[in-house]
N, C-alpha and C. Protein backbone atom coordinates (compact mmCIF):
# COMPACT_ATOMS: atom_id res chain seq x y z
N UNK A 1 0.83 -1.18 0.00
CA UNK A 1 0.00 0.00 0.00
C UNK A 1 0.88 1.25 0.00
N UNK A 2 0.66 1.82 -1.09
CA UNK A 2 1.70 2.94 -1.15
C UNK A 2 1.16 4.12 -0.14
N UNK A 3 2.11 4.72 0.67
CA UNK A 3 1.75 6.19 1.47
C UNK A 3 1.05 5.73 2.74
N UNK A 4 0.84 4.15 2.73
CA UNK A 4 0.16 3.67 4.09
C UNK A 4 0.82 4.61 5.53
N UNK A 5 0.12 4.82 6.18
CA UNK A 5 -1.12 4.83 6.51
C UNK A 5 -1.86 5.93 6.71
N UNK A 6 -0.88 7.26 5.91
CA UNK A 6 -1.44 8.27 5.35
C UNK A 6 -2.21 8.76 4.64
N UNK A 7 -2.83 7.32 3.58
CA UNK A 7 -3.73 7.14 2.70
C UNK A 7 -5.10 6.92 3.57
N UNK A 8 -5.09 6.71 4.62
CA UNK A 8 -6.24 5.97 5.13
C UNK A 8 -7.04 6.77 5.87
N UNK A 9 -8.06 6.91 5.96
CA UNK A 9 -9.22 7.75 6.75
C UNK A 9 -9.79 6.62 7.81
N UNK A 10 -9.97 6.97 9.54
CA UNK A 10 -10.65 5.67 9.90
C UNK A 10 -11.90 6.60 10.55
N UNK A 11 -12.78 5.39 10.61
CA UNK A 11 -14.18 5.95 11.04
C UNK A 11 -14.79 5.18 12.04
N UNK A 12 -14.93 6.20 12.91
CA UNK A 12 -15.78 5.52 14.25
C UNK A 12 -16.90 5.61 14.28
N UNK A 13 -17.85 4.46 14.25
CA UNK A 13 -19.20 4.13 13.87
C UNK A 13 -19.65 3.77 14.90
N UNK A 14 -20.89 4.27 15.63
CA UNK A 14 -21.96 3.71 16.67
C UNK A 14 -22.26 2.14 15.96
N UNK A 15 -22.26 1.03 16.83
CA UNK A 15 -22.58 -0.36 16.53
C UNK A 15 -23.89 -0.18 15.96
N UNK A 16 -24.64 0.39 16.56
CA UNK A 16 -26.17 0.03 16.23
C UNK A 16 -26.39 0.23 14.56
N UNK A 17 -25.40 1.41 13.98
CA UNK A 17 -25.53 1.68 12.78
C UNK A 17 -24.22 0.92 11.86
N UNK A 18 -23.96 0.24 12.25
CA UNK A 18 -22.32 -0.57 11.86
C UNK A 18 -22.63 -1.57 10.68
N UNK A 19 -24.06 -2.50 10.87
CA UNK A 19 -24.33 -3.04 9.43
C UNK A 19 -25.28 -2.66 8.30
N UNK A 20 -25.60 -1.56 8.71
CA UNK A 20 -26.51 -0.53 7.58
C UNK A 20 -25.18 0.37 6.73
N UNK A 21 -23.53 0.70 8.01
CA UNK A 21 -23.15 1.63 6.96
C UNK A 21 -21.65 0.90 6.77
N UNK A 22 -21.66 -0.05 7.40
CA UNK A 22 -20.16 -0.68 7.07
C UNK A 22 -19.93 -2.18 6.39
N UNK A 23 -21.01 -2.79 7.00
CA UNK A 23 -21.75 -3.99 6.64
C UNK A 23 -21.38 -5.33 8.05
N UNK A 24 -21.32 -6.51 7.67
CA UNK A 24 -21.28 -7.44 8.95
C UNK A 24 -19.97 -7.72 9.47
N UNK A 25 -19.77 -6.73 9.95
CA UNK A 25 -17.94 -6.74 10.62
C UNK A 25 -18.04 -7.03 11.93
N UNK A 26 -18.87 -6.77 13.04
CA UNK A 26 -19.22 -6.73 14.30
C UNK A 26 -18.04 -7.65 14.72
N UNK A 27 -18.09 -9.20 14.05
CA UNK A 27 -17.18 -10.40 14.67
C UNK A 27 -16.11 -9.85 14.48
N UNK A 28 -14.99 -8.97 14.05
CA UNK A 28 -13.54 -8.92 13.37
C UNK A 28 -13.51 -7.05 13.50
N UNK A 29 -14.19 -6.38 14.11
CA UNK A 29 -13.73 -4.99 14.11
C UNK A 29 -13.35 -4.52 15.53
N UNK A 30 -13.01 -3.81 15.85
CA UNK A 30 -12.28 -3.09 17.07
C UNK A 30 -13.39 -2.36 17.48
N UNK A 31 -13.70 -2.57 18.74
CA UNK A 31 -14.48 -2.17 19.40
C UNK A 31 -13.94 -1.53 20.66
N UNK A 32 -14.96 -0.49 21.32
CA UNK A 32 -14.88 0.61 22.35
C UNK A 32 -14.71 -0.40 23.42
N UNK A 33 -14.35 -0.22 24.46
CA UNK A 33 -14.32 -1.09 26.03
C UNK A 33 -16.02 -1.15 26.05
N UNK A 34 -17.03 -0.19 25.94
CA UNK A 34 -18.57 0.17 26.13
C UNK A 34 -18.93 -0.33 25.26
N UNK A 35 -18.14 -0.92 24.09
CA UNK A 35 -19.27 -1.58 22.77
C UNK A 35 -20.12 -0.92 22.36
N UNK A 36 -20.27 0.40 22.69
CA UNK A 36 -20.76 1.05 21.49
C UNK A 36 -20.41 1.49 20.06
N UNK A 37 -19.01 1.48 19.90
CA UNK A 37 -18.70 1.97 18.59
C UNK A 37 -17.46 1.03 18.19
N UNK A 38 -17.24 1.25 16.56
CA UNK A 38 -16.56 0.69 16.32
C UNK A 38 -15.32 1.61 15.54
N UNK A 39 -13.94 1.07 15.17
CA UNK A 39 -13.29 1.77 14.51
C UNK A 39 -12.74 0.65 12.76
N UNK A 40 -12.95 1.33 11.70
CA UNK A 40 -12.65 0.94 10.63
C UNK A 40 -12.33 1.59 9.73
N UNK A 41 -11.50 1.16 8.37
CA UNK A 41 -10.83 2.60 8.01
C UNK A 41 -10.76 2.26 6.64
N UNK A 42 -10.81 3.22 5.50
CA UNK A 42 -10.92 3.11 4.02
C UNK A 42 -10.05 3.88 3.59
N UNK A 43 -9.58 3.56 1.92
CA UNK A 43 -8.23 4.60 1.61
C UNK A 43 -9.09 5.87 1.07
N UNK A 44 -8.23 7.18 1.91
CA UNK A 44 -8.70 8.53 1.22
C UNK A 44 -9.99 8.39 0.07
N UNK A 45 -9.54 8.01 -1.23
CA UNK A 45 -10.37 7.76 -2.02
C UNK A 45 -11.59 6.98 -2.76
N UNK A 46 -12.15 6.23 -1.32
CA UNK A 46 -13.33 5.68 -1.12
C UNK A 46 -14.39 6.63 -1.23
N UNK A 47 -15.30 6.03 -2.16
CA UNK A 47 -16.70 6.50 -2.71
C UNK A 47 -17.62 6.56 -1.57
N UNK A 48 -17.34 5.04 -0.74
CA UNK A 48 -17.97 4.75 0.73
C UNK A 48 -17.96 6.61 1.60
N UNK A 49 -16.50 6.87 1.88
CA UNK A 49 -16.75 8.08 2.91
C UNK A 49 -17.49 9.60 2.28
N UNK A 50 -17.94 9.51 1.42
CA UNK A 50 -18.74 10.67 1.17
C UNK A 50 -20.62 10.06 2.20
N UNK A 51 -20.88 8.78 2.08
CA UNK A 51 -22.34 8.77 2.56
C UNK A 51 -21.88 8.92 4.03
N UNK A 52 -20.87 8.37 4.82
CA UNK A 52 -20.29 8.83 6.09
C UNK A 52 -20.30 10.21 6.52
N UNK A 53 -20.40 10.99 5.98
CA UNK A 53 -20.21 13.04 6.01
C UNK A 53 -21.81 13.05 6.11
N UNK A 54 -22.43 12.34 5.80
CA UNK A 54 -23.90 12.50 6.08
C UNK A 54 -24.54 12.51 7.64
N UNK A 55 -24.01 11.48 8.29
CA UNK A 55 -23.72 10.94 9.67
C UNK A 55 -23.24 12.02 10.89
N UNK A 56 -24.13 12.13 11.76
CA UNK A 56 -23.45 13.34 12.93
C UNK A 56 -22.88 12.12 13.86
N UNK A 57 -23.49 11.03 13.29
CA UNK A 57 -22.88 10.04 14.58
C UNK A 57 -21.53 9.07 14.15
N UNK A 58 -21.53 9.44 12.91
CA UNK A 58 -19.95 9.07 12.76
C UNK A 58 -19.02 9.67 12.65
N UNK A 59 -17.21 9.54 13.37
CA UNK A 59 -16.39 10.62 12.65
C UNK A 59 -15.41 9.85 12.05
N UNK A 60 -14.92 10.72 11.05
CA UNK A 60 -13.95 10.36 10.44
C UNK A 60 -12.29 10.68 10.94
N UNK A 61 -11.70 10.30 10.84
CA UNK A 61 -9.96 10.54 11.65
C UNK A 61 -8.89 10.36 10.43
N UNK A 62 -7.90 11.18 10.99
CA UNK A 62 -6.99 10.61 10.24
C UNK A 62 -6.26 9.39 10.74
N UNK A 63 -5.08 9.24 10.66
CA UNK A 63 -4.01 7.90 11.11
C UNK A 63 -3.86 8.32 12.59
N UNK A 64 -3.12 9.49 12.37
CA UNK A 64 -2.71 10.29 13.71
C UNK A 64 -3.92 10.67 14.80
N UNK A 65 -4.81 11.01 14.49
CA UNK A 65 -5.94 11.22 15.32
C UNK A 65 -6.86 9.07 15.61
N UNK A 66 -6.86 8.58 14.49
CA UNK A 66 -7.13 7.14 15.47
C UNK A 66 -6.32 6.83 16.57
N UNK A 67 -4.82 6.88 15.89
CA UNK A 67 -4.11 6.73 17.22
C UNK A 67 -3.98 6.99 18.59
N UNK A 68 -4.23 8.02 18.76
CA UNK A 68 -4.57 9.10 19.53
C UNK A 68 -5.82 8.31 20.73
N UNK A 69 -7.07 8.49 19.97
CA UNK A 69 -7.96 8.32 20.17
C UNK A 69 -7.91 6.46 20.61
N UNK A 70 -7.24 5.46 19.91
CA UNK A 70 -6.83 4.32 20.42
C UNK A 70 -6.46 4.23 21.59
N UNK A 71 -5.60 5.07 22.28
CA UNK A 71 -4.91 4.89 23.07
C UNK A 71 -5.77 5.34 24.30
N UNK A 72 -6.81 5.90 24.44
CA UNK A 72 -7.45 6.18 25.73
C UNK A 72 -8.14 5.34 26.25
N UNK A 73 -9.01 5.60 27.49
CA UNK A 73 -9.26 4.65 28.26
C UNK A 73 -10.70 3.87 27.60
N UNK A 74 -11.39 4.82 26.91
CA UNK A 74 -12.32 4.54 26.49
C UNK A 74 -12.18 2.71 25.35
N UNK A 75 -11.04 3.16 24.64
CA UNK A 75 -10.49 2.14 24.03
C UNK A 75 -9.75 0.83 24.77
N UNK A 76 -9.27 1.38 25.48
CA UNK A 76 -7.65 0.64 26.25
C UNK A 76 -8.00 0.45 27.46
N UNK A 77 -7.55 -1.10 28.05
CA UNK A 77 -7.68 -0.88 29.49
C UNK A 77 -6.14 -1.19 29.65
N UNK A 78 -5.18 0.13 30.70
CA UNK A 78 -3.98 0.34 30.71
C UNK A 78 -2.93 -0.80 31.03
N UNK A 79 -4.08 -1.50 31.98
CA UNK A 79 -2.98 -2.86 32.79
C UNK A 79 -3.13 -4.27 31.33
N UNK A 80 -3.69 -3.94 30.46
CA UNK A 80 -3.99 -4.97 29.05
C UNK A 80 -3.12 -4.14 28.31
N UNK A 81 -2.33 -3.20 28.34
CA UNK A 81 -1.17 -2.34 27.61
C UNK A 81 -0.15 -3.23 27.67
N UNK A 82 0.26 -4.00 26.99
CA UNK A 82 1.66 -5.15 27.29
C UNK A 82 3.25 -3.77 26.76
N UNK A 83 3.03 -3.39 25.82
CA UNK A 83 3.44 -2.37 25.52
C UNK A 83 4.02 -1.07 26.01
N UNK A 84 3.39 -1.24 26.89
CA UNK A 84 3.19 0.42 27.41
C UNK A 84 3.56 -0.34 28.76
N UNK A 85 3.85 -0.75 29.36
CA UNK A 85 4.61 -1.31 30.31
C UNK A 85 6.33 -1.35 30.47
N UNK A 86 6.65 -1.80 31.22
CA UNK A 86 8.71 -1.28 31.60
C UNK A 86 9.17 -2.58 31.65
N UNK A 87 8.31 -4.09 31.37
CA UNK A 87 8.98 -5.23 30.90
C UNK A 87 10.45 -5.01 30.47
């Protein structure tokens, strides 16, 4: 993937609306600690993220802002951080 992962837009989707606008990912997508939302991501030039801009309940991110947003508690529970630990 050329320019990965600068190419990529990710979008955090409320579950309830996840197989009307993403389709049946529920089993295999990344989900909130609350299971309400999900995160999934398309290159820049997906036809898909224009009906997404329609959505107040979805946002779109860049690489740097998923990340970001990955890393909080909402996402992460800190002591499941293997990573982020002084191992």
């Amino acid at each position: 993937m050329e320019k990965y992962p600068e190419n990529q837009i990710y979008c955090i989707v409320p579950v309830s609306e996840v197989v009307k606008l993403v389709g049946e990912v529920l089993d295999i997508a990344r989900r909130s600690l609350d299971k309400k939302f999900i995160v999934w991501h398309y290159n820049k030039d997906n036809e898909k993220l224009k009906e997404f801009l329609k959505y107040d309940t979805v946002k779109l991110l860049s690489h740097a802002e998923a990340l970001k947003l990955m890393a909080t508690e909402v996402w992460q529970k800190k002591e499941l951080n293997y990573f982020s630990s002084s191992n």
